[in-house]
C-alpha atoms as a PDB file:
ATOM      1  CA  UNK A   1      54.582  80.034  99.689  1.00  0.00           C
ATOM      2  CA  UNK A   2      53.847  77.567  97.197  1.00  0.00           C
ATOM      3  CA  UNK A   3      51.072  75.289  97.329  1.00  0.00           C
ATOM      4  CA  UNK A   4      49.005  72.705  95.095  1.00  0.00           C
ATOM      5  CA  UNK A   5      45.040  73.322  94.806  1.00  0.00           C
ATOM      6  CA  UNK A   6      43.540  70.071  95.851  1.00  0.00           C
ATOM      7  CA  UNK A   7      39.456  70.712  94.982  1.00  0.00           C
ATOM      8  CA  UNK A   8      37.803  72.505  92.435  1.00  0.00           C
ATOM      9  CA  UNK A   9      38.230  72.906  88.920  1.00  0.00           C
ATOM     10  CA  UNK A  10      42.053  74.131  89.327  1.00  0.00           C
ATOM     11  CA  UNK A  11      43.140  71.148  91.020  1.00  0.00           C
ATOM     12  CA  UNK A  12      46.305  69.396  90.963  1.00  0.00           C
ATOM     13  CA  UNK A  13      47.606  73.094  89.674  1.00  0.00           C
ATOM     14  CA  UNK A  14      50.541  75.019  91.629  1.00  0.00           C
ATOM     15  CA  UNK A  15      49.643  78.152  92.483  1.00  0.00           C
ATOM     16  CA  UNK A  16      51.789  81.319  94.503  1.00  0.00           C
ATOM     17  CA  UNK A  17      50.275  83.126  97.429  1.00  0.00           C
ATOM     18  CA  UNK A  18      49.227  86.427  97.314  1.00  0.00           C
ATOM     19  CA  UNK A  19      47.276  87.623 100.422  1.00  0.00           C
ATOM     20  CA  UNK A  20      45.675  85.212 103.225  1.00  0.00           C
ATOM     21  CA  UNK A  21      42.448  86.278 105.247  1.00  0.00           C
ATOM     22  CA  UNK A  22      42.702  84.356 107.830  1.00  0.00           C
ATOM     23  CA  UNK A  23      38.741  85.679 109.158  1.00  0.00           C
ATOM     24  CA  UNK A  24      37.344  84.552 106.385  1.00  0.00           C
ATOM     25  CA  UNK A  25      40.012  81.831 106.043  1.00  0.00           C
ATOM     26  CA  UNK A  26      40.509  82.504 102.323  1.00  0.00           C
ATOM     27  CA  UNK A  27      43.345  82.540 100.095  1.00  0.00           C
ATOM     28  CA  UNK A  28      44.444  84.646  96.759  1.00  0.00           C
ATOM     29  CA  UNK A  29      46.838  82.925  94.649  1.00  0.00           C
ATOM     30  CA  UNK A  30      48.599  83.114  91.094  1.00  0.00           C
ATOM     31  CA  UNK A  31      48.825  79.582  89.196  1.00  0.00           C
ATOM     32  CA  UNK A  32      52.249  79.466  88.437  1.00  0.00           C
ATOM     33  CA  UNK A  33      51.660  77.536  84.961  1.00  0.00           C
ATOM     34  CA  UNK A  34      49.533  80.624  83.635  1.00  0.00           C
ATOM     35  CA  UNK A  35      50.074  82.738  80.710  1.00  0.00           C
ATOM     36  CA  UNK A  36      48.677  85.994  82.677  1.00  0.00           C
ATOM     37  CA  UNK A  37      48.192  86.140  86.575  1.00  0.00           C
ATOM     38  CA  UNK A  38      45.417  85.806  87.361  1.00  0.00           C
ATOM     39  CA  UNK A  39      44.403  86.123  91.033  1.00  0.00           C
ATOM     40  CA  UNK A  40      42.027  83.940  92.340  1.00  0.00           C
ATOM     41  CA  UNK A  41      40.301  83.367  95.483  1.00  0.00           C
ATOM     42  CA  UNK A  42      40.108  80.228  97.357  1.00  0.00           C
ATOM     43  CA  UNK A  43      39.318  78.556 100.691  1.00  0.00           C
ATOM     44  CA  UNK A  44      42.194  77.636 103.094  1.00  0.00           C
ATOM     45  CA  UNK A  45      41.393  73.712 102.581  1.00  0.00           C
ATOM     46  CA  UNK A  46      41.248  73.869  98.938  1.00  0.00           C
ATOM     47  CA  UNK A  47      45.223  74.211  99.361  1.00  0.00           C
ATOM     48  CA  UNK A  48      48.316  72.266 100.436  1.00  0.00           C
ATOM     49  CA  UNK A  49      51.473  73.689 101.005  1.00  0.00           C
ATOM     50  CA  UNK A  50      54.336  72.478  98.860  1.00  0.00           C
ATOM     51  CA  UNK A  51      57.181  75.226  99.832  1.00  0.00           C
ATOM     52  CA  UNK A  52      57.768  77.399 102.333  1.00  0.00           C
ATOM     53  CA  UNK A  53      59.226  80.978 100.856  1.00  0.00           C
ATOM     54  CA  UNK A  54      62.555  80.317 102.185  1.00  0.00           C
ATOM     55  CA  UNK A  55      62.993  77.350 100.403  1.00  0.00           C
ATOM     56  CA  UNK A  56      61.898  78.794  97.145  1.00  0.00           C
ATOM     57  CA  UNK A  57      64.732  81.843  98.219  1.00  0.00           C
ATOM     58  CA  UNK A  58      66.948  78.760  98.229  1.00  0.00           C
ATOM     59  CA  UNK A  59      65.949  77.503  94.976  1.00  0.00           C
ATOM     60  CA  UNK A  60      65.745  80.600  92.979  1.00  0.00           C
ATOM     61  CA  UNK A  61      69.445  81.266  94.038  1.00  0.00           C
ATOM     62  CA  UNK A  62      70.104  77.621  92.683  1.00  0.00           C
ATOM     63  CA  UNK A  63      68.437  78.403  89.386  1.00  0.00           C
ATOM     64  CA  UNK A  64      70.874  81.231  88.821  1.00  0.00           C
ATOM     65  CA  UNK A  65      73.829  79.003  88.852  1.00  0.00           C
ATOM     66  CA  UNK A  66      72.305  76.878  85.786  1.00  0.00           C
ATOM     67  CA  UNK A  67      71.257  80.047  83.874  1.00  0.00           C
END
């Protein structure tokens, strides 16, 4: 999924998901606007989902047409 970070000092970035622990309800993600990936680790409410994965399956295709 894609999602925006809405606190701390990444927000208003778009980030990927990596891995979700859901007992310690924590997320890893990859900003998408990075040079390197970098993975960091956040708290569920620090994110807000922008796309699901199958939309970005959707949109990726889509991008393939314009390339």
């Amino acid at each position: 999924d894609i999602v925006e970070i809405i606190s701390g000092p990444f927000k208003r970035e778009q980030a990927k998901i990596m891995r979700i622990d859901k007992t310690k309800e924590e997320v890893v993600v990859e900003l998408l606007d990075a040079a390197v990936p970098v993975p960091i680790t956040l708290k569920m409410d620090a994110v807000k989902t922008i796309r699901r994965e199958e939309e970005k399956e959707d949109e990726s295709e889509e991008e393939d047409e314009f390339q």
